[in-house]
C-alpha atoms as a PDB file:
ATOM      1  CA  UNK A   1       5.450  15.976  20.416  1.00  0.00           C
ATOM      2  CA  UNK A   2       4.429  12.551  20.473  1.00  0.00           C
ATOM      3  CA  UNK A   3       7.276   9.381  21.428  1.00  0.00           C
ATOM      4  CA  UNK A   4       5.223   7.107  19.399  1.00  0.00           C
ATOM      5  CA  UNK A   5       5.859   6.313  15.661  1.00  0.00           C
ATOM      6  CA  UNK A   6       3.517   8.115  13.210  1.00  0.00           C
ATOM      7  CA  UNK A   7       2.399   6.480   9.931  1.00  0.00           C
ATOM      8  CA  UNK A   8       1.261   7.774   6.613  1.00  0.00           C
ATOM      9  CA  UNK A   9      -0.806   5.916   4.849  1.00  0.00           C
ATOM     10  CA  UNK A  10      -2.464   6.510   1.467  1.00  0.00           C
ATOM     11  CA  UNK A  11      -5.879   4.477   0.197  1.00  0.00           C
ATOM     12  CA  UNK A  12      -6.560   4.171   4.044  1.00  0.00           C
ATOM     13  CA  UNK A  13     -10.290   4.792   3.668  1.00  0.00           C
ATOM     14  CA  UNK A  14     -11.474   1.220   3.072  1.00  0.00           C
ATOM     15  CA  UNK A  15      -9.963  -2.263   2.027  1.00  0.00           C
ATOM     16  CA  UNK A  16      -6.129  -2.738   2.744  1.00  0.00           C
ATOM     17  CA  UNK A  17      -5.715   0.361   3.295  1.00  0.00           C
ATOM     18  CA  UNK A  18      -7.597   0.321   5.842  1.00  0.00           C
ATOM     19  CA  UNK A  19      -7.178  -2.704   7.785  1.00  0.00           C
ATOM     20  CA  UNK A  20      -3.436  -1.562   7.700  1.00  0.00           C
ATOM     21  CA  UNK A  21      -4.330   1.422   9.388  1.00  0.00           C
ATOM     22  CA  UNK A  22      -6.317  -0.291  11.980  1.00  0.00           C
ATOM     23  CA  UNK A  23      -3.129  -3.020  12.587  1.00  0.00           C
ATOM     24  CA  UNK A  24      -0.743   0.077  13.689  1.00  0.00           C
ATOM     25  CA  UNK A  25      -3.171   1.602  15.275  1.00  0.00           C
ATOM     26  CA  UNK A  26      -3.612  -1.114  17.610  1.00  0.00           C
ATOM     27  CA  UNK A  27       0.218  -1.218  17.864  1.00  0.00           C
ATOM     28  CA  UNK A  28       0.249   2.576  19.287  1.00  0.00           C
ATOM     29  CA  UNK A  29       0.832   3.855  16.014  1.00  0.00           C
ATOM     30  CA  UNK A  30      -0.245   7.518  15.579  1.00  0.00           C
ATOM     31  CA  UNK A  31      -1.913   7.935  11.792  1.00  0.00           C
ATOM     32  CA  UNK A  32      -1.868  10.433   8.972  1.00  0.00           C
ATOM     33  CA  UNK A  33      -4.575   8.796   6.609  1.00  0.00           C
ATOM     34  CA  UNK A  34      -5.597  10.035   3.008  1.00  0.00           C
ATOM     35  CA  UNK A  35      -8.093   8.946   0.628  1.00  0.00           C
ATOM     36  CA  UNK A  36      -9.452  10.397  -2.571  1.00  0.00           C
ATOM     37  CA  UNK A  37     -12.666  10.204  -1.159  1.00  0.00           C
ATOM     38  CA  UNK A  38     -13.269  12.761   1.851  1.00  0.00           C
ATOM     39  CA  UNK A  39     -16.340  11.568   3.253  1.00  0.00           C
ATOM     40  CA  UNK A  40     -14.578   7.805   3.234  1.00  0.00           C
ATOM     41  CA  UNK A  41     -11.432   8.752   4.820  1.00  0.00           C
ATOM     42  CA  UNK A  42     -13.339  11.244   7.375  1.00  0.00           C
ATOM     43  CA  UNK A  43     -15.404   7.926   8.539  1.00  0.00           C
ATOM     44  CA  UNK A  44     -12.362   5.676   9.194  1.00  0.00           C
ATOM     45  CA  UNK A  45     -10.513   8.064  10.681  1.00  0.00           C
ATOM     46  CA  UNK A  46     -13.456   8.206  13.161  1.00  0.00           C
ATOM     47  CA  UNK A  47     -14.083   4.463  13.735  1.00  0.00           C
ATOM     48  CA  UNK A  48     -10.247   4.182  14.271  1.00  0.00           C
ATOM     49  CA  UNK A  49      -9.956   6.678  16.846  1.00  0.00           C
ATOM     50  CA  UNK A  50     -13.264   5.928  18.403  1.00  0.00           C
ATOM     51  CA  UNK A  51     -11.979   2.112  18.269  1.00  0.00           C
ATOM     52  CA  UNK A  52      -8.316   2.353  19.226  1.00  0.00           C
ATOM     53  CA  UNK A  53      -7.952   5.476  21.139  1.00  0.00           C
ATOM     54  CA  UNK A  54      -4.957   6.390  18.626  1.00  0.00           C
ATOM     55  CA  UNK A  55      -4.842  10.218  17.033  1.00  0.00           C
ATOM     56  CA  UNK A  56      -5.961  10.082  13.473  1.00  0.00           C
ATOM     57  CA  UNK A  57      -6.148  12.834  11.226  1.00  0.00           C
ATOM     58  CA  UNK A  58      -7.564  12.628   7.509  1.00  0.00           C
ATOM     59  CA  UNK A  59      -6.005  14.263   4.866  1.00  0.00           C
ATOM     60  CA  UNK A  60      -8.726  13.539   1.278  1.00  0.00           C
ATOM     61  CA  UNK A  61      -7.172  14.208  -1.708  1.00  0.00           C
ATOM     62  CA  UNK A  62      -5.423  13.042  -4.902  1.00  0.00           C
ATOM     63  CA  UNK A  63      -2.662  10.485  -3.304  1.00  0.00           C
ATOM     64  CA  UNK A  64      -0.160  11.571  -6.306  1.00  0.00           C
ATOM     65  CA  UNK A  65      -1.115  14.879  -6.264  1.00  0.00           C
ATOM     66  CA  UNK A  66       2.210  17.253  -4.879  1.00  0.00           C
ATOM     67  CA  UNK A  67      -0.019  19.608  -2.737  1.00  0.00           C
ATOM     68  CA  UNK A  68      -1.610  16.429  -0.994  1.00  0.00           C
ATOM     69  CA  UNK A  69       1.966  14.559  -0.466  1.00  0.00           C
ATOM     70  CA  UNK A  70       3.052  17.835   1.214  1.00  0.00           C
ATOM     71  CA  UNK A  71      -0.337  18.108   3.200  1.00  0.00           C
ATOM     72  CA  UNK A  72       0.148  14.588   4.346  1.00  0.00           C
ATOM     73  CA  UNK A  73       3.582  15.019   5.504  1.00  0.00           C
ATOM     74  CA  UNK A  74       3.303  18.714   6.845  1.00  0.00           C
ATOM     75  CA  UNK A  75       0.437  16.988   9.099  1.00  0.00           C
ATOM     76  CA  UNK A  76       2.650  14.429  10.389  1.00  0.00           C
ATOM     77  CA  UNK A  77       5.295  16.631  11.423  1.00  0.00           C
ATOM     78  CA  UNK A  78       3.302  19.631  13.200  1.00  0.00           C
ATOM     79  CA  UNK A  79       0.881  16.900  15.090  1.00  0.00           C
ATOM     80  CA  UNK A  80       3.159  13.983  15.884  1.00  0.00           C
ATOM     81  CA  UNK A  81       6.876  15.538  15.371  1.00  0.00           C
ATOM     82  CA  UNK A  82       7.926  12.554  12.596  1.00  0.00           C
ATOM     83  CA  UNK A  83       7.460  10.726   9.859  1.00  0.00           C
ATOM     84  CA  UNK A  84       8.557   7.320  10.891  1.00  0.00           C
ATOM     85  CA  UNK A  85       6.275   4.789   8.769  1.00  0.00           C
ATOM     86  CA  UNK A  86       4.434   5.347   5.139  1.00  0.00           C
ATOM     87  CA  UNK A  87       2.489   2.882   2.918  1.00  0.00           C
ATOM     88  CA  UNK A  88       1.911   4.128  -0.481  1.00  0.00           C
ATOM     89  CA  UNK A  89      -1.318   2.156  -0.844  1.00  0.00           C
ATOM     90  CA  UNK A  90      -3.017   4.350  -3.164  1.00  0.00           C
ATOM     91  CA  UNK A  91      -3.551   2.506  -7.068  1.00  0.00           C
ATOM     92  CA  UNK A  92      -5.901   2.209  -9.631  1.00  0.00           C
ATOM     93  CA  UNK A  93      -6.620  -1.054 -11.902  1.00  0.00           C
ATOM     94  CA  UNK A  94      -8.394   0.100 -15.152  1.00  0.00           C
ATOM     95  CA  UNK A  95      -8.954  -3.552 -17.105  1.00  0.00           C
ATOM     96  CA  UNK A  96      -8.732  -3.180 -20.793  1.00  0.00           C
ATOM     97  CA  UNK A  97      -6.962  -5.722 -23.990  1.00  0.00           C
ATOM     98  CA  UNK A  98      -3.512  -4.728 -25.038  1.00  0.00           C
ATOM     99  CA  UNK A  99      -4.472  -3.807 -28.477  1.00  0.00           C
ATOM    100  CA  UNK A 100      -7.703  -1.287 -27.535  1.00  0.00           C
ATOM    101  CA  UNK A 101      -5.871  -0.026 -24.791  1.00  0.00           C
ATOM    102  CA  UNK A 102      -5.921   4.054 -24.455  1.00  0.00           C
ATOM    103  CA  UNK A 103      -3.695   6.426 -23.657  1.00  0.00           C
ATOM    104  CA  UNK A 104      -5.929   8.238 -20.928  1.00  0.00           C
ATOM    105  CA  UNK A 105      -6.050   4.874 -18.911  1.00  0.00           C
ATOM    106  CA  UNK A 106      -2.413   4.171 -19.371  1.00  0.00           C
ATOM    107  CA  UNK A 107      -1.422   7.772 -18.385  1.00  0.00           C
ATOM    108  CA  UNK A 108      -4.242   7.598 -15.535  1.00  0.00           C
ATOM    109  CA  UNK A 109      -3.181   4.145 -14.093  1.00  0.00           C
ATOM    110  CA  UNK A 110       0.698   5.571 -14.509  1.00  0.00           C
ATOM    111  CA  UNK A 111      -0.192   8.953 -12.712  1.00  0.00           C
ATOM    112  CA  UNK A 112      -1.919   7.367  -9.959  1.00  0.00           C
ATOM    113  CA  UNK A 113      -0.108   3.543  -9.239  1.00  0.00           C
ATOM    114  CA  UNK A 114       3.740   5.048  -9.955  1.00  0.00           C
ATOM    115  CA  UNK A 115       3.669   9.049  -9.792  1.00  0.00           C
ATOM    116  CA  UNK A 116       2.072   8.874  -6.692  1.00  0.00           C
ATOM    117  CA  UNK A 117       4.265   6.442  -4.973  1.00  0.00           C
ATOM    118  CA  UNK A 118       7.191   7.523  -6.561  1.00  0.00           C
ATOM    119  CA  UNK A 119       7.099  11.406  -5.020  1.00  0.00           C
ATOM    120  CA  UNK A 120       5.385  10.313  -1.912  1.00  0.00           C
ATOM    121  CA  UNK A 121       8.408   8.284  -1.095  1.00  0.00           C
ATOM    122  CA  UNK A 122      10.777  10.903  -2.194  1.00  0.00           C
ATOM    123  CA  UNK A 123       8.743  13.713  -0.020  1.00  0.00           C
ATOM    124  CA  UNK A 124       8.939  11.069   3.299  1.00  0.00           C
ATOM    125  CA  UNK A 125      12.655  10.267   2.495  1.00  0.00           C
ATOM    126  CA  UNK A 126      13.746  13.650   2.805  1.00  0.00           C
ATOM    127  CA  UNK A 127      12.351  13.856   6.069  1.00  0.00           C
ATOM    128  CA  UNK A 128      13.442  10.548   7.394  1.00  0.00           C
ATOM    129  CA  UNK A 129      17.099  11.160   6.544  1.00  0.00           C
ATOM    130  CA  UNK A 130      17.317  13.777   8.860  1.00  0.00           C
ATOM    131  CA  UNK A 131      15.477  11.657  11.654  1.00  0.00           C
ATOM    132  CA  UNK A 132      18.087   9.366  14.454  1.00  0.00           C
ATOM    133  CA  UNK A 133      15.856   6.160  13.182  1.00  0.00           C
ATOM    134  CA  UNK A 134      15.350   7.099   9.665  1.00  0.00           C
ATOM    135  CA  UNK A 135      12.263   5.284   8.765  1.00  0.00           C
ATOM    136  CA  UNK A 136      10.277   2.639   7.599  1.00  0.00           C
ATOM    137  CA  UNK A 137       8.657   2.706   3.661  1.00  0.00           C
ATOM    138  CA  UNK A 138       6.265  -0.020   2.103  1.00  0.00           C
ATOM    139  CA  UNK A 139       4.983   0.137  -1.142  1.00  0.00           C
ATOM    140  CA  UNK A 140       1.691  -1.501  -2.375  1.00  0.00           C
ATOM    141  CA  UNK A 141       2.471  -4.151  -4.927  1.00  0.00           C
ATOM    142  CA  UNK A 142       0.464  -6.670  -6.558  1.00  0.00           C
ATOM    143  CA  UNK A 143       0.392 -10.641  -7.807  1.00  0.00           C
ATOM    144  CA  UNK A 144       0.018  -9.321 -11.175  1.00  0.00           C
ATOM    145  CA  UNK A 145       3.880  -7.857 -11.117  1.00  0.00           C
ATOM    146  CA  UNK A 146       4.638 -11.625 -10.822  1.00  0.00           C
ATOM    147  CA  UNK A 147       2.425 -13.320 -12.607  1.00  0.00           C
ATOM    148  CA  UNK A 148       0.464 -12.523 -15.887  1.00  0.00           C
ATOM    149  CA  UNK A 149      -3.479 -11.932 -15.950  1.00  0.00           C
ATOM    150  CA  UNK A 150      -5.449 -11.143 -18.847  1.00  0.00           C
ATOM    151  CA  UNK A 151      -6.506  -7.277 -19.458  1.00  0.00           C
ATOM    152  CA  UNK A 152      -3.948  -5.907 -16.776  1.00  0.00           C
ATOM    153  CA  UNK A 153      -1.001  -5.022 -18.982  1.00  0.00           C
ATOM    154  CA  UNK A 154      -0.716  -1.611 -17.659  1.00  0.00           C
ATOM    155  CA  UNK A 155      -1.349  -2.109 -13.992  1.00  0.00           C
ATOM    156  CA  UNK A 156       0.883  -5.601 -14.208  1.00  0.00           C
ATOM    157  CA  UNK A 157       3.254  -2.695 -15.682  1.00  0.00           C
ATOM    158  CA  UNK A 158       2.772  -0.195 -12.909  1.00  0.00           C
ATOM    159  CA  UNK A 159       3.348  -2.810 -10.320  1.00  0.00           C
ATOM    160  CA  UNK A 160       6.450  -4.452 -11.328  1.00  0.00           C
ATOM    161  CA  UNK A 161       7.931  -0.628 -11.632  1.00  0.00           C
ATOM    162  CA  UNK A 162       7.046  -0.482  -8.145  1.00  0.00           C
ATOM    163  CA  UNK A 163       9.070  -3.428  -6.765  1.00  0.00           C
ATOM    164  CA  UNK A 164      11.987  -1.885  -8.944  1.00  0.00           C
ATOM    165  CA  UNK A 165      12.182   1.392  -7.266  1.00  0.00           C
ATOM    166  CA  UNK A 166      12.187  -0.391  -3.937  1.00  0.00           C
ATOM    167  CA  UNK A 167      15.187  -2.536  -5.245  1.00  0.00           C
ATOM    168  CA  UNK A 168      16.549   0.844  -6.972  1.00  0.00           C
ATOM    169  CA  UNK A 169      16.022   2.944  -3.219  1.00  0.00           C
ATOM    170  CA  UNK A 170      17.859   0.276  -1.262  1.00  0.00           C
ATOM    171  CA  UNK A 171      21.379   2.343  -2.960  1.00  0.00           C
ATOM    172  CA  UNK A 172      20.310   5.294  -1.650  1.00  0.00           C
ATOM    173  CA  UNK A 173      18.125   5.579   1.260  1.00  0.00           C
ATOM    174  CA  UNK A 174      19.793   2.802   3.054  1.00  0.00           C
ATOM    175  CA  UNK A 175      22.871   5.047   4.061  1.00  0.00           C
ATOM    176  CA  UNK A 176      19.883   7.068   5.747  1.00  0.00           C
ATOM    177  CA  UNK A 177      18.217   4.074   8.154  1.00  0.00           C
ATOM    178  CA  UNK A 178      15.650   4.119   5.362  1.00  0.00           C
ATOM    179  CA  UNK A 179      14.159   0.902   4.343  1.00  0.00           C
ATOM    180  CA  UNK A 180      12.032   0.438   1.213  1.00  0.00           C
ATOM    181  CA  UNK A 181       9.822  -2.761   0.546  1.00  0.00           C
ATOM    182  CA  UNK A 182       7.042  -4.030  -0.931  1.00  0.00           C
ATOM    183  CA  UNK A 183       3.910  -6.284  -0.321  1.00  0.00           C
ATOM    184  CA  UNK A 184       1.981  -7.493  -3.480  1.00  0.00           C
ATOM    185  CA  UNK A 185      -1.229  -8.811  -2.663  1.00  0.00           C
ATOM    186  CA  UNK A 186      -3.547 -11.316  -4.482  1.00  0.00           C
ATOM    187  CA  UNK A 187      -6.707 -11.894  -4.763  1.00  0.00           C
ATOM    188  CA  UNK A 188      -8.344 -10.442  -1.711  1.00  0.00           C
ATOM    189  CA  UNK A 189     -11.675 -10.124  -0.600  1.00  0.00           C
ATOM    190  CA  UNK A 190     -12.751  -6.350  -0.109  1.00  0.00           C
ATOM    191  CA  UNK A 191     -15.822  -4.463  -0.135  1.00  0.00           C
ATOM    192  CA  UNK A 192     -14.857  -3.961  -3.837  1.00  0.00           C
ATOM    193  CA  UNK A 193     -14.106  -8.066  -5.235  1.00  0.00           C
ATOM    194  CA  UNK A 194     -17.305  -8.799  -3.507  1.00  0.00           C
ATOM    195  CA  UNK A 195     -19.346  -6.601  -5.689  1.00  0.00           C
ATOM    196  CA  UNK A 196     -18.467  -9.807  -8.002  1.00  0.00           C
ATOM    197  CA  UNK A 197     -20.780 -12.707  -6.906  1.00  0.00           C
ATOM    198  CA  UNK A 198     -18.623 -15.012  -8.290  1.00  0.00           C
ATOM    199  CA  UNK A 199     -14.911 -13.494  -6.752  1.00  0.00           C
ATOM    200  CA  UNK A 200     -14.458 -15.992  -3.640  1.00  0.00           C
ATOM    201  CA  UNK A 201     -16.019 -18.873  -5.533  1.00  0.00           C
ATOM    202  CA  UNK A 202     -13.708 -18.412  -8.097  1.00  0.00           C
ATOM    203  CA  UNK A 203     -10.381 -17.650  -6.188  1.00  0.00           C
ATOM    204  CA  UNK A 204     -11.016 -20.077  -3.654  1.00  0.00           C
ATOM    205  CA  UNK A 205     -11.040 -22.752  -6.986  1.00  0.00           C
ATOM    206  CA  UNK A 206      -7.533 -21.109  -7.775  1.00  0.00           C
ATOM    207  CA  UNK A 207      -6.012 -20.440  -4.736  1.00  0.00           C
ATOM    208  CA  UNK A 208      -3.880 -23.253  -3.320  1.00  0.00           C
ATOM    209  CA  UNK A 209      -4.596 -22.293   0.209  1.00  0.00           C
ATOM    210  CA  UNK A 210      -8.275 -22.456  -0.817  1.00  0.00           C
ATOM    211  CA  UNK A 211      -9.584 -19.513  -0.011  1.00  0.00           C
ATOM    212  CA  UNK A 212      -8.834 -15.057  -1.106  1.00  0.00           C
ATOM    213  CA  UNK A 213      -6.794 -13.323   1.463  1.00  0.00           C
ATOM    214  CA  UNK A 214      -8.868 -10.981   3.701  1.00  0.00           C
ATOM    215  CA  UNK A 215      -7.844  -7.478   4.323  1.00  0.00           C
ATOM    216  CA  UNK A 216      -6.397  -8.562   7.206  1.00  0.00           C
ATOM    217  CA  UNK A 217      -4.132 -10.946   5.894  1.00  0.00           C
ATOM    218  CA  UNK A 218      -2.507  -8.505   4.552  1.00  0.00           C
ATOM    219  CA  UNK A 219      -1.976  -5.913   6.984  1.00  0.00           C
ATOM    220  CA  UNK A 220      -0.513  -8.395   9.029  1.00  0.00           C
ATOM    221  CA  UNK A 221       2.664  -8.781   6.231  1.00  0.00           C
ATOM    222  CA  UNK A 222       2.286  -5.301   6.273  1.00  0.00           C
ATOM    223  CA  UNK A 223       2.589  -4.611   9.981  1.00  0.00           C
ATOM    224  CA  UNK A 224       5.949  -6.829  10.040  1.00  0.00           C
ATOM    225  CA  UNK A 225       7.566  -5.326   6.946  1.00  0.00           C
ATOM    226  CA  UNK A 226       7.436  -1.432   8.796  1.00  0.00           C
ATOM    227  CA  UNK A 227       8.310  -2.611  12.307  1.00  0.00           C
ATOM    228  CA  UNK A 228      11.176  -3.210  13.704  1.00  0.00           C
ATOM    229  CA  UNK A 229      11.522  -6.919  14.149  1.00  0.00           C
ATOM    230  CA  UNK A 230      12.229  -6.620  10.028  1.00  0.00           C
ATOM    231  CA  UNK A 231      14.963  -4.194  10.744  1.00  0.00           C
ATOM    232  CA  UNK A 232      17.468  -5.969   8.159  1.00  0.00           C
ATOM    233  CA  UNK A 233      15.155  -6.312   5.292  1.00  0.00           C
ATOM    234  CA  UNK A 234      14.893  -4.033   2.948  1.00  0.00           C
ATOM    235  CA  UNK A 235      14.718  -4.021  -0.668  1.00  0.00           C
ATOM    236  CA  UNK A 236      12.119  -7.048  -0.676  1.00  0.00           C
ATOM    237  CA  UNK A 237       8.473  -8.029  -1.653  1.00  0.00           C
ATOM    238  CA  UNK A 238       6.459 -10.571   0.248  1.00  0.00           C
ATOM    239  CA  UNK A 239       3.817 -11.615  -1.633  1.00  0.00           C
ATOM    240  CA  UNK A 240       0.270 -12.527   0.182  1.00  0.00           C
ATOM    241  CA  UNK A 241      -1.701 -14.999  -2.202  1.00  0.00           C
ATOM    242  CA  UNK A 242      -2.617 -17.982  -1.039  1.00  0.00           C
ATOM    243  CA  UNK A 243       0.471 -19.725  -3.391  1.00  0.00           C
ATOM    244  CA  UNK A 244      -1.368 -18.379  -5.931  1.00  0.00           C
ATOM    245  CA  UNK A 245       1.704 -17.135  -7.713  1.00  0.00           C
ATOM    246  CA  UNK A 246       3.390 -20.502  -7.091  1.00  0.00           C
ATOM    247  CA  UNK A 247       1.446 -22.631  -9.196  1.00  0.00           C
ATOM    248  CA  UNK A 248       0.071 -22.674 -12.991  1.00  0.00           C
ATOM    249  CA  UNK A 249      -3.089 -24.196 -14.155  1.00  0.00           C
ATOM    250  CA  UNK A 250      -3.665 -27.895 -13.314  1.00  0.00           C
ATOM    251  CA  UNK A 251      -3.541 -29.800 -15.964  1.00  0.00           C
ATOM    252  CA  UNK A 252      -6.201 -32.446 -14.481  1.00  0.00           C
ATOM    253  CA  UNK A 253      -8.973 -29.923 -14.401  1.00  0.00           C
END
């Protein structure tokens, strides 16, 4: 069995996700990736381990799905011997106004952003408890659970439940060596805001710092949160937005 930590991280096939994976890998981290998309997570998984040297292994599937959480996990131990580091990363934003707002996309943001992260951190819990070190837990937040933007009640929704079950956790995994935090991005420039012509233009006008977060930016705060130089945090959400969340409109513009 490997000595070095092994990470499980969901939404690793592009974007965040991704660039987290790539910042532990190039810390010696060994990787358990999953995407919904097979072909996607099959590819990164490749470029990592072609780049980095690190063992990856791709697990596709439905990130909230309970067959997939206990693929991921079953992976982790049998390959690598632990489960030492996992960033629910998987979510879904489906836009919409309050008053038109369906069920199906409530109950389909809900299943993915907060079923999925809910039992994928109960599933790695139960295996960190029993481990010397316990473990390491982040939990993909967002600006929005801070802030309000138009269209995003639900996923605002989803997020700020997010931050509260890390808060919630901190009562009982702590006990275990378990820590539980959170990282809420803002606007950030992925293969997905660019498809928006306008996205950097616009967020570089709103964003203090003058400019969208890259991927990177993020898996740095990431990084830090599940190593061991944050060792006594836990319980906590840095958000990564530029100041973003700092400010409200100018009144001069």
């Amino acid at each position: 069995m490997s000595t070095r930590k092994t990470a499980i991280i969901t939404g690793a096939g592009q974007g965040i996700g991704l660039a987290i994976a790539e910042k532990l890998a190039a810390e010696s981290v060994n990787l358990v990736l999953n995407d919904l998309e097979e072909g996607l997570i099959r590819d990164a998984c490749k470029k990592i381990s072609n780049q980095f040297g690190m063992p990856t292994i791709a697990i596709p599937g439905d990130s909230s799905d309970q067959e997939t959480i206990n693929k991921m996990i079953e992976a982790a131990m049998t390959h690598f011997g632990s489960v030492d580091i996992v960033v629910a990363n998987s979510g879904i934003t489906l836009f919409g106004n309050f008053l038109e707002y369906s069920r199906e996309d409530f109950m389909e943001v809900t299943r993915v952003n907060q079923v999925g992260t809910f039992f994928l951190t109960q599933a790695a819990a139960l295996v960190m408890k029993s481990q010397p070190n316990g473990g390491s837990i982040l939990l993909t937040s967002s600006v929005t659970a801070h802030q309000s933007h138009e269209n995003l009640a639900a996923y605002a929704m989803s997020k700020a439940a997010i931050e509260m079950l890390a808060k919630n956790l901190v009562l009982e995994l702590a006990p275990f060596g378990i820590r539980v935090n959170c990282v809420a991005p803002g606007a950030t420039m992925t293969s997905r805001t660019a498809l928006d012509p306008n996205y950097e233009k616009t967020w570089s006008k709103l964003t203090p710092l003058g400019n969208p977060a890259s991927p990177e930016d993020v898996a740095k705060a990431a990084a830090f949160l599940v190593s061991d130089a944050a060792k006594h945090i836990t319980g906590q959400t840095i958000v990564v937005d530029g100041g973003w969340t700092s400010i409200s409109p100018s009144p001069y513009e």
